[in-house]
Every structure is written in C-alpha cells, then in structure tokens.
C-alpha atoms as a PDB file:
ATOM      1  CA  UNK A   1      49.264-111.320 138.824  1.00  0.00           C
ATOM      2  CA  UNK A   2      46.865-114.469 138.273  1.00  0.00           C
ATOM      3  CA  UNK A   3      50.561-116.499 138.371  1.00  0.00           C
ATOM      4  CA  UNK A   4      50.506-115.747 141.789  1.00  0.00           C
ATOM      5  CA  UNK A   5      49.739-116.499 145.105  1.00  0.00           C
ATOM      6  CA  UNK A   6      49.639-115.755 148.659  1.00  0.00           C
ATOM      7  CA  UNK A   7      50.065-118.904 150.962  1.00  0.00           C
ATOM      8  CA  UNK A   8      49.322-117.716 154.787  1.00  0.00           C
ATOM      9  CA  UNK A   9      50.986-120.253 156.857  1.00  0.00           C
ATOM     10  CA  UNK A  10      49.300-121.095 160.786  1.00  0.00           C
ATOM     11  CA  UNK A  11      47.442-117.668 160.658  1.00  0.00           C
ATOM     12  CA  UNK A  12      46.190-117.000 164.020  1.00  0.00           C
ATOM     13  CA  UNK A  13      43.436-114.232 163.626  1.00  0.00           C
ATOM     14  CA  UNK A  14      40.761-114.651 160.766  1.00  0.00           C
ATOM     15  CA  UNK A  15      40.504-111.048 160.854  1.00  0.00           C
ATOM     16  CA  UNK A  16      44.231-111.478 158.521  1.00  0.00           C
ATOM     17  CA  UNK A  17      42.848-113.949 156.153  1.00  0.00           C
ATOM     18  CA  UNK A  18      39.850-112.224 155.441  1.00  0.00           C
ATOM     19  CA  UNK A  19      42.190-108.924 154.864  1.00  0.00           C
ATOM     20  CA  UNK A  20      44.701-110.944 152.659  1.00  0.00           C
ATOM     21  CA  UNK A  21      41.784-111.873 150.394  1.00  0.00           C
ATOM     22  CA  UNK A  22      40.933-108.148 149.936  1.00  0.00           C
ATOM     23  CA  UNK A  23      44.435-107.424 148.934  1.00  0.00           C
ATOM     24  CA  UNK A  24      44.342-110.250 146.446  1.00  0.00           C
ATOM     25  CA  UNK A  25      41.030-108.749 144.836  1.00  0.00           C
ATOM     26  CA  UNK A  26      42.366-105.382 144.890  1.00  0.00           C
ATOM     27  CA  UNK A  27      45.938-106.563 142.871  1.00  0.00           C
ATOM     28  CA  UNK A  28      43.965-109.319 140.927  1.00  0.00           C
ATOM     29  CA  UNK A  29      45.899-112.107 142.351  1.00  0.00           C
ATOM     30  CA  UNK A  30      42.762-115.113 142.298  1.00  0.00           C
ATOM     31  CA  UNK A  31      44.840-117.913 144.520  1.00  0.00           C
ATOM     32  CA  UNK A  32      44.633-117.162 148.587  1.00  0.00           C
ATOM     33  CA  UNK A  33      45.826-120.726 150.447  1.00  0.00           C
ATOM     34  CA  UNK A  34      46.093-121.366 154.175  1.00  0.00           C
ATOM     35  CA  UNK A  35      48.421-123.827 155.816  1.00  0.00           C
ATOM     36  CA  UNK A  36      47.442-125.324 159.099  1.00  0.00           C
ATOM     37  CA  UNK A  37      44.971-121.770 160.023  1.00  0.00           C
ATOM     38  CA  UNK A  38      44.223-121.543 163.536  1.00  0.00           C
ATOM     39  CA  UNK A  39      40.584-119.854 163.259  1.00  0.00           C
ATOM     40  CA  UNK A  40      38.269-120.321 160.020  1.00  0.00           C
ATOM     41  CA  UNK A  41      35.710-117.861 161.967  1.00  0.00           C
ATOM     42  CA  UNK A  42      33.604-117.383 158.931  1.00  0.00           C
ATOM     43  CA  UNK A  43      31.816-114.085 159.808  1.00  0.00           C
ATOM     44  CA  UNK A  44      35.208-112.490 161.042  1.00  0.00           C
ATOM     45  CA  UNK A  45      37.017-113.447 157.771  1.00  0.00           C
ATOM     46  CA  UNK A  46      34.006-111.964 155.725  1.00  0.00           C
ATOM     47  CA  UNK A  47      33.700-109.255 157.021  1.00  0.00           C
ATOM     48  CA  UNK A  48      37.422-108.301 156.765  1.00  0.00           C
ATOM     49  CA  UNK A  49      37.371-109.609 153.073  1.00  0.00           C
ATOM     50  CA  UNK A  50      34.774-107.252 151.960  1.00  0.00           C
ATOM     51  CA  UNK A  51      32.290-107.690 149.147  1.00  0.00           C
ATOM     52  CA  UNK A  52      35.592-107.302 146.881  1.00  0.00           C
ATOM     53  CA  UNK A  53      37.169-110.281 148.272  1.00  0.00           C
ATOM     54  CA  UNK A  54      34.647-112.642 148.973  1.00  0.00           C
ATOM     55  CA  UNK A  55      35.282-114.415 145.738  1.00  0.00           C
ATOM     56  CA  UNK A  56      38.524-114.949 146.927  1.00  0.00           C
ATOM     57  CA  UNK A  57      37.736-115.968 150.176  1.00  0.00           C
ATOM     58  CA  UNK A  58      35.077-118.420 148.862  1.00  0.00           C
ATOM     59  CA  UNK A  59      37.919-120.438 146.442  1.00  0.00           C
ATOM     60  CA  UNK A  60      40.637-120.366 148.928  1.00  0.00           C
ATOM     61  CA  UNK A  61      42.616-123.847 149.817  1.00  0.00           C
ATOM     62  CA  UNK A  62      43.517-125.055 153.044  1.00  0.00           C
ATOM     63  CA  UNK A  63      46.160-127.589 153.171  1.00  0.00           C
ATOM     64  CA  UNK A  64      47.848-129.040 156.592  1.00  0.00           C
ATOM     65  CA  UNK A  65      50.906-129.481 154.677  1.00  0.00           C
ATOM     66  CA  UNK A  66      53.634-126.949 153.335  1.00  0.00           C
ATOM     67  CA  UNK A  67      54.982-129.187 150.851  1.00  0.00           C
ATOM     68  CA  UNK A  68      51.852-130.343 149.243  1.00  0.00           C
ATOM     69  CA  UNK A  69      50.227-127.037 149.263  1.00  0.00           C
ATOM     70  CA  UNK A  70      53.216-125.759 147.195  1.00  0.00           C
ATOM     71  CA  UNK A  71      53.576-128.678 144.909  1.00  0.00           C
ATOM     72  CA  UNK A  72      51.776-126.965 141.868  1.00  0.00           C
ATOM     73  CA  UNK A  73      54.707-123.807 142.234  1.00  0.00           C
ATOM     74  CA  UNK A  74      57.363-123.360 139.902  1.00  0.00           C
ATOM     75  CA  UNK A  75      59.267-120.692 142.050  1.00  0.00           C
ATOM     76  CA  UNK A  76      58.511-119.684 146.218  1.00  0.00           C
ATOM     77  CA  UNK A  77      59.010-116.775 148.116  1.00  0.00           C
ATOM     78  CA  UNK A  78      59.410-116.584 151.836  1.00  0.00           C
ATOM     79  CA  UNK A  79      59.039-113.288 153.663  1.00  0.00           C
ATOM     80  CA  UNK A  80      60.111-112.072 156.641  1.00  0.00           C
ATOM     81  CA  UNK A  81      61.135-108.963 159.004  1.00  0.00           C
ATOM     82  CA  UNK A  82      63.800-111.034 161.074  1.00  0.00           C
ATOM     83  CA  UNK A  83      67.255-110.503 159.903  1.00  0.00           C
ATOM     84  CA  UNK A  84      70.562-112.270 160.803  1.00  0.00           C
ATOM     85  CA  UNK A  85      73.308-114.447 159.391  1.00  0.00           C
ATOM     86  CA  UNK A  86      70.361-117.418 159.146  1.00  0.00           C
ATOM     87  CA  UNK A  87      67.904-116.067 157.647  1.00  0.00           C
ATOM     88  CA  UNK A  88      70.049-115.601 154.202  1.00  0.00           C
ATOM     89  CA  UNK A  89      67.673-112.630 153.369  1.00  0.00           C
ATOM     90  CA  UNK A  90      70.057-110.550 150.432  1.00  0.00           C
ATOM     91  CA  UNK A  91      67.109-108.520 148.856  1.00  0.00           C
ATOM     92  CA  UNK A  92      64.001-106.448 149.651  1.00  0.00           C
ATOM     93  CA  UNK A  93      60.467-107.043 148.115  1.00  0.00           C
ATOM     94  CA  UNK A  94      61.933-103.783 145.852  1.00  0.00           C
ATOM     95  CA  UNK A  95      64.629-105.357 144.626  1.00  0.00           C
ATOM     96  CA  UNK A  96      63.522-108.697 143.879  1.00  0.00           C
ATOM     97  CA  UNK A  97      60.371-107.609 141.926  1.00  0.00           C
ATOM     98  CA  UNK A  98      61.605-107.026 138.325  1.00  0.00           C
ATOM     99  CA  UNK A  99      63.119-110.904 138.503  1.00  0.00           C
ATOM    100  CA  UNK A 100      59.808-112.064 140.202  1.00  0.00           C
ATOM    101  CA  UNK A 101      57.721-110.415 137.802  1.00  0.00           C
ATOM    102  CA  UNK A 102      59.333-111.947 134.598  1.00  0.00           C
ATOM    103  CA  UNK A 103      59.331-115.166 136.281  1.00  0.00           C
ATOM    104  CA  UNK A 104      55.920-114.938 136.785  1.00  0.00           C
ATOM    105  CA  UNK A 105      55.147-114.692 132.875  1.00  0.00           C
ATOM    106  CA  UNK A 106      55.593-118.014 132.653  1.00  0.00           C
ATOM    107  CA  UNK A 107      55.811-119.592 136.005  1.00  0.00           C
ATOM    108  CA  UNK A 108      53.378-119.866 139.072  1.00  0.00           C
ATOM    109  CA  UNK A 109      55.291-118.259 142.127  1.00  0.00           C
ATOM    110  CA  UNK A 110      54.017-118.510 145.571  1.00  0.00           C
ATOM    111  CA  UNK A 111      54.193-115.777 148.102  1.00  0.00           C
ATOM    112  CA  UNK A 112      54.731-116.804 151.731  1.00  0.00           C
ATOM    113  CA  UNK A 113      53.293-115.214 154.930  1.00  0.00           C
ATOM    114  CA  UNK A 114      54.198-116.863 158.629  1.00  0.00           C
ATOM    115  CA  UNK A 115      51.556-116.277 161.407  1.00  0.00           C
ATOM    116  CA  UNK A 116      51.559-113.089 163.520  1.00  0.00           C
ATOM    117  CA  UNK A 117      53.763-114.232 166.235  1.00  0.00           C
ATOM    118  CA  UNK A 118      56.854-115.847 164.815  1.00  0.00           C
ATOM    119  CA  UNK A 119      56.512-115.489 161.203  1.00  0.00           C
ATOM    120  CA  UNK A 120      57.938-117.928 158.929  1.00  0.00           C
ATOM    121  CA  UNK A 121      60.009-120.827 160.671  1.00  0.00           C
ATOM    122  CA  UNK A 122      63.320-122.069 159.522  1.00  0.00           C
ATOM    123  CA  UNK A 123      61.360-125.373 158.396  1.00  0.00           C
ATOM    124  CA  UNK A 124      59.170-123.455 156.297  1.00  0.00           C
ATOM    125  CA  UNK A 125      62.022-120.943 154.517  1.00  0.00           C
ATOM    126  CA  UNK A 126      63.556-124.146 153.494  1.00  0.00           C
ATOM    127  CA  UNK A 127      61.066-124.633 150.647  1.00  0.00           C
ATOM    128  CA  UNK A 128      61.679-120.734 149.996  1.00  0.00           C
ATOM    129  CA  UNK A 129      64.022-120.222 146.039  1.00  0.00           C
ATOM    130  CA  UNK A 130      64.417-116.679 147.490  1.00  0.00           C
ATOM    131  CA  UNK A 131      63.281-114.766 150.771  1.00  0.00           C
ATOM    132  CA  UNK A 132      62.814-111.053 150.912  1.00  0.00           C
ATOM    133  CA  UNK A 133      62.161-108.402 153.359  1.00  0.00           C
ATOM    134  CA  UNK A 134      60.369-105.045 153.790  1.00  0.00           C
ATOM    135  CA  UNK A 135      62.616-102.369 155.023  1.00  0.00           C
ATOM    136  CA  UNK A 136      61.168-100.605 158.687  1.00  0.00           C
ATOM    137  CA  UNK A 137      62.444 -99.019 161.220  1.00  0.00           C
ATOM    138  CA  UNK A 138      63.723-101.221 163.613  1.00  0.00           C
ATOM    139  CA  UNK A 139      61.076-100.498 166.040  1.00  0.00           C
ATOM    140  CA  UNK A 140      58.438-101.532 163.522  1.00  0.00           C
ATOM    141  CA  UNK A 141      56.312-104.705 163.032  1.00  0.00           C
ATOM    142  CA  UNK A 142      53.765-105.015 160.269  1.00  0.00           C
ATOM    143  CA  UNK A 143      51.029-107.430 160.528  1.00  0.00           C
ATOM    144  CA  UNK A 144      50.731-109.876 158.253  1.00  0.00           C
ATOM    145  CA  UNK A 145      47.799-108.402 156.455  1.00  0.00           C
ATOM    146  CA  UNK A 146      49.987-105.401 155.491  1.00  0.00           C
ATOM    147  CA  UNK A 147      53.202-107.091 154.567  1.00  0.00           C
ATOM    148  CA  UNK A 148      50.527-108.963 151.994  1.00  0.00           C
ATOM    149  CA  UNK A 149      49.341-105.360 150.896  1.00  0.00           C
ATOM    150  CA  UNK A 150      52.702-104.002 150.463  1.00  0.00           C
ATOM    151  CA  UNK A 151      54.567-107.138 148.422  1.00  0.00           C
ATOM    152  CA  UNK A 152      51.501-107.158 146.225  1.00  0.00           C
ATOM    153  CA  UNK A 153      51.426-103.303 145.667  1.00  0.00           C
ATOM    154  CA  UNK A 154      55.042-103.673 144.798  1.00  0.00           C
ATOM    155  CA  UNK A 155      53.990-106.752 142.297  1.00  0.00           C
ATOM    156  CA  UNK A 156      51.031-105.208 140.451  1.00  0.00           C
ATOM    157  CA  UNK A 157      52.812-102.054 140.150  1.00  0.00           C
ATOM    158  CA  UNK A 158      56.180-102.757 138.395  1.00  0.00           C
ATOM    159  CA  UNK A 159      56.460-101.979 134.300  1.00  0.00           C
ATOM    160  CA  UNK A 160      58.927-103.748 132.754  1.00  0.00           C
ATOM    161  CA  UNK A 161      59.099-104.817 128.794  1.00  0.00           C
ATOM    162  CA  UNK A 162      60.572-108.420 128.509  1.00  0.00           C
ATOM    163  CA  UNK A 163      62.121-109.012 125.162  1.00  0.00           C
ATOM    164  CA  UNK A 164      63.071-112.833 125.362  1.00  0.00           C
ATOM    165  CA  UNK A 165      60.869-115.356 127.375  1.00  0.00           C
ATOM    166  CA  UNK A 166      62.470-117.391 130.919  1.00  0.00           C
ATOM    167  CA  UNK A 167      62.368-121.074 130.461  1.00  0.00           C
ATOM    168  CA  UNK A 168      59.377-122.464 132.457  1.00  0.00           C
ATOM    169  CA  UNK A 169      60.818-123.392 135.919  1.00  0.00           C
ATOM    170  CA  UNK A 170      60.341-126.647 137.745  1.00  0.00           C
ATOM    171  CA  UNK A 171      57.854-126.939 140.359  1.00  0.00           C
ATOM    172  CA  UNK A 172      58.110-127.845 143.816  1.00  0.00           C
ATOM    173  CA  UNK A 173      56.471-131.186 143.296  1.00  0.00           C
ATOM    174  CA  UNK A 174      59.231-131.909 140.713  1.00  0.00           C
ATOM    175  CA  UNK A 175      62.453-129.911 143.134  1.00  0.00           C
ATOM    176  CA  UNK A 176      61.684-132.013 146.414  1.00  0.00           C
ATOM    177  CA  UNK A 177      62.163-135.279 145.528  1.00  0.00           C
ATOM    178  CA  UNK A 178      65.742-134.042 143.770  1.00  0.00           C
ATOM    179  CA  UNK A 179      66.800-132.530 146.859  1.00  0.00           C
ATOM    180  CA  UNK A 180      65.975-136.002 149.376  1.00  0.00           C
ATOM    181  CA  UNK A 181      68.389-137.780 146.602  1.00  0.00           C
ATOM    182  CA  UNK A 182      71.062-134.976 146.520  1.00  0.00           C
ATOM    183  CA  UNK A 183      70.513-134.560 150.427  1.00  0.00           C
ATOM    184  CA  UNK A 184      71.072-138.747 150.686  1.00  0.00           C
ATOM    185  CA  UNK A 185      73.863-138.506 148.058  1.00  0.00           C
ATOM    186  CA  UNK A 186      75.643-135.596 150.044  1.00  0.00           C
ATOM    187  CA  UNK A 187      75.353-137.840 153.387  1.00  0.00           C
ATOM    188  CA  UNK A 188      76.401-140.956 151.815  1.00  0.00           C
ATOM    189  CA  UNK A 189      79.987-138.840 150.995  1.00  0.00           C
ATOM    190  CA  UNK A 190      80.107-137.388 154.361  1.00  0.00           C
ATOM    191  CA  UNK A 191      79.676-134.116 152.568  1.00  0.00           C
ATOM    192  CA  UNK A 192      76.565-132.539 155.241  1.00  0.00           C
ATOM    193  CA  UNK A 193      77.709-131.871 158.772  1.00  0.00           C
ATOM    194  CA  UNK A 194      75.687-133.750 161.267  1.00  0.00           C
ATOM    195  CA  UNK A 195      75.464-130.659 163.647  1.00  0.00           C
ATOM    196  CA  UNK A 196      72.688-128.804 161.601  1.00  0.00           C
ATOM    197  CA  UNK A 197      71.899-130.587 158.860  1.00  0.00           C
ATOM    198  CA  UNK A 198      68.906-128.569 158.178  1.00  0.00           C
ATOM    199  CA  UNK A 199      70.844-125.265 157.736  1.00  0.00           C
ATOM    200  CA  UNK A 200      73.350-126.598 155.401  1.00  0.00           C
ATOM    201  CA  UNK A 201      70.579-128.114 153.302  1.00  0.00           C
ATOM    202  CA  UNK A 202      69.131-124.851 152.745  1.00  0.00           C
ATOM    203  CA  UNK A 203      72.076-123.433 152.020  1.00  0.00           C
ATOM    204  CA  UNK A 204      72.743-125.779 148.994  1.00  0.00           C
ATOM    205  CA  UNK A 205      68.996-125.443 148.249  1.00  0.00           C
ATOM    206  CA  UNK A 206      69.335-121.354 148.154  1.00  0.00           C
ATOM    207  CA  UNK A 207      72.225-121.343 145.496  1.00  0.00           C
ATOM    208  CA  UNK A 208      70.489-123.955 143.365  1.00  0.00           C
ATOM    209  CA  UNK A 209      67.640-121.800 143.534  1.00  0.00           C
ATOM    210  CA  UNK A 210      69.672-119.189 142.166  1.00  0.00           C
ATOM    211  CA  UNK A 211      70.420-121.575 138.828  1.00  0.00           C
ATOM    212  CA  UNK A 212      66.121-121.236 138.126  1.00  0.00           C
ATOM    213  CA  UNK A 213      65.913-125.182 137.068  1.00  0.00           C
ATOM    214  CA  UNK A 214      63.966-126.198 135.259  1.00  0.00           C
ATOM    215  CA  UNK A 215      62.250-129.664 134.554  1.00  0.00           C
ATOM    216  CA  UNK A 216      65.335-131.430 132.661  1.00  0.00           C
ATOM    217  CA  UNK A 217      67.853-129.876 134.743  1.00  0.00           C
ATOM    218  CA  UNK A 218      66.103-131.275 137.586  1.00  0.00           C
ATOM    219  CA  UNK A 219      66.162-134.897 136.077  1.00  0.00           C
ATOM    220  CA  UNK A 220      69.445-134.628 135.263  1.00  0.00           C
ATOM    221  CA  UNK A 221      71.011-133.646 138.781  1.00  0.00           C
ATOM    222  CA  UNK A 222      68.777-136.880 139.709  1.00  0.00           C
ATOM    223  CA  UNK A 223      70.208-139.136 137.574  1.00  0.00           C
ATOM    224  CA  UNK A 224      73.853-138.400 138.146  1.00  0.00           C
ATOM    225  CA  UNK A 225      72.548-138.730 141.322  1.00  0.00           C
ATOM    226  CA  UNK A 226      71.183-141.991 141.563  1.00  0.00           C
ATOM    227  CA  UNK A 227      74.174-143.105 139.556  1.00  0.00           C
ATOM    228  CA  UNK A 228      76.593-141.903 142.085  1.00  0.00           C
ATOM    229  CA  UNK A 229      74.756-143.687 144.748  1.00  0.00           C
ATOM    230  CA  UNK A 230      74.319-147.362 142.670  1.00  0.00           C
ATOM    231  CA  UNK A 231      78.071-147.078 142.254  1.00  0.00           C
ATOM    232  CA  UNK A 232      79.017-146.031 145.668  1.00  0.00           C
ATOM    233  CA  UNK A 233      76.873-148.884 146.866  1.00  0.00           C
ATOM    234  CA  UNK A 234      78.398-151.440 143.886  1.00  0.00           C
ATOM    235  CA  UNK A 235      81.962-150.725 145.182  1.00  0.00           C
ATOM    236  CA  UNK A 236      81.058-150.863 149.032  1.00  0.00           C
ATOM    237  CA  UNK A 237      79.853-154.302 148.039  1.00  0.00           C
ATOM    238  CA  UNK A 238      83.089-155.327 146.253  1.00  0.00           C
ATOM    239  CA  UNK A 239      85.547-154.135 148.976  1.00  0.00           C
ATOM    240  CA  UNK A 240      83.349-156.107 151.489  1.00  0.00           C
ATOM    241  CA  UNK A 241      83.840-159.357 149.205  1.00  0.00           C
END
C-alpha cells in the first residue's frame, strides 16, 4: 500500500478530503494529493481526518495540474460510476485488483477520484492506463469519500503470492511526451480523425496501456517515431524540389 496513492481531483467539500485521509491511515496508503481543491477549510478537513489521519492530511500535495501531479506514477487509475460506450470502463475495482496489486510491488500507481458532482472528466481519464468501477444499483451514488474507502478496502485486502517480479513500468512523466510524438506522428499520416481527436487518442492510449511499458519500450516507440517524422518531412522536401 505505501506504492499508492489517492489523487482527489477539484474536490468540492473539505469534509471529503479530510475523510480520504482517514481511509489512507486506516489502509496505510501515506500519499493523499489534491488537484485544483475547491475548499482547503482547515478545521473541516481535520476534523473529518481524525487524529488517525492527520499525518496524512498534514503531508498531502496540492498541484493545479493533472499531468504534473502524476508525473512521479508508473501506472494510473481512473474511477468512475458513469458507464457507456465512452467511458471504456471493462473491469470493476474487484477484478482489477490482483493485476493492480502486483503492479504495485514494484511500481507507484495512482488512484483517481473526480469531485462530487461530475466525477472524473473525459480530459482527466485520458491520463488513466485503466479505469474501473464499483458495481451499485443503478439508483445509487457513492460519495467520493466512500468510493476511496471501498477501492482501498479492496487493495489492502487482496492475498496473492507473486512468484516472478513485473518489470518496473514507465511513469507518466516519461509516457506523455511519447504520446504528443505518436499523437503528431499519427496526424502527420492522416491516421486521427479530426472530429474527436481526443477520444481516439485515448483509445490508442488505453491499448498501449494494456502492453505495461516500460522505460525502453517507451524510448523506442519515440525513436521510430521521430524517425518516421524526419523522413516524412525529408521526402516532403524532395517532392517540393
């Protein structure tokens, strides 16, 4: 558990944060971080935290950007209770925990929570390897504090013997800047459809999430890359002369 985290993302109500920090205490997960929080009310979020998660509370980061606040990760997980054809949500918290937890051996994984209204936005499940769900009743809407609860329960809980070691995966800091090349290389062959260019992007990011890259393999799919593109541009140049 001290491999993960839970990143809140534009939490509304401090009452939350301070509740996610006593659900870190109580599974031992040390790293709380806040994106863009709407209310830092000090004595609300302490009192929520209780004297179990003040420690938590007190080392927490607060970052106004997604990307830079997940930049140490190796591996992210989105969450969310909205379903449908976009959301590319093919597992529940269940499911995905006995892959999550040997990843997490060797890996830093980040845990995603959207604010109490909306959740997690498309823009923000685009940084997401994987995005699970808690199974409810339809009628049913957990607040965020709980869905924290639950996915960590779910973490901390789960036995499992690992006989061979996972390759350390890269991190985010290392995966963006090989998706703007393969997004620009993709564009450059007229491969992305201009109509939603975001949702075919994360489509391609999803099933090279899937692959669990790691460092090299991410310098090599930048290379051939950047390769592709210097030629491309070399024989634009020649056709023009």
């Amino acid at each position: 558990m001290e491999n993960i985290a839970v990143v809140l993302v534009e939490t509304l109500y401090p009452e939350n944060i301070g509740s996610a920090a006593r659900a870190c205490a109580n599974f031992g997960v040390r790293d709380l971080i806040l994106v863009r929080p709407k209310n830092l009310d000090q004595e609300k979020m302490r009192a929520m935290a209780t004297k179990s998660g003040l420690p938590v509370l007190e080392n927490m980061k607060i970052f106004e950007n997604l990307e830079e606040a997940l930049a140490p990760f190796n591996y992210i997980v989105g969450t969310t209770g909205r379903l449908g054809r976009q959301r590319k949500v093919f597992e529940t918290i269940k499911e995905a925990t006995p892959e999550l937890v040997k990843l997490s051996l060797e890996n830093k994984i980040a845990v995603l929570f959207g604010n109490e209204r909306w959740g997690l936005t498309n823009e923000d499940l685009y940084f997401c390897h994987k995005v699970v769900t808690i199974p409810t009743t339809q009628a049913a809407s957990l607040n965020v504090a709980q869905a924290v609860v639950i996915i960590l329960y779910e973490l901390f809980n789960y036995e499992i013997e690992v006989s061979l070691k996972k390759p350390k995966l890269a991190t985010s800091a290392e995966l963006e800047p090989m998706y703007r090349i393969l997004k620009e290389t993709l564009e450059t062959i007229d491969y992305v459809p201009h109509d939603n260019v975001t949702l075919w992007m994360t489509t391609i990011r999803r099933f090279l999430s899937r692959l669990e890259l790691t460092s090299q393999e991410v310098r090599i799919i930048q290379g051939f890359c950047r390769n592709l593109l210097w030629h491309l541009q070399k024989k634009d140049k020649t056709s023009n002369n």
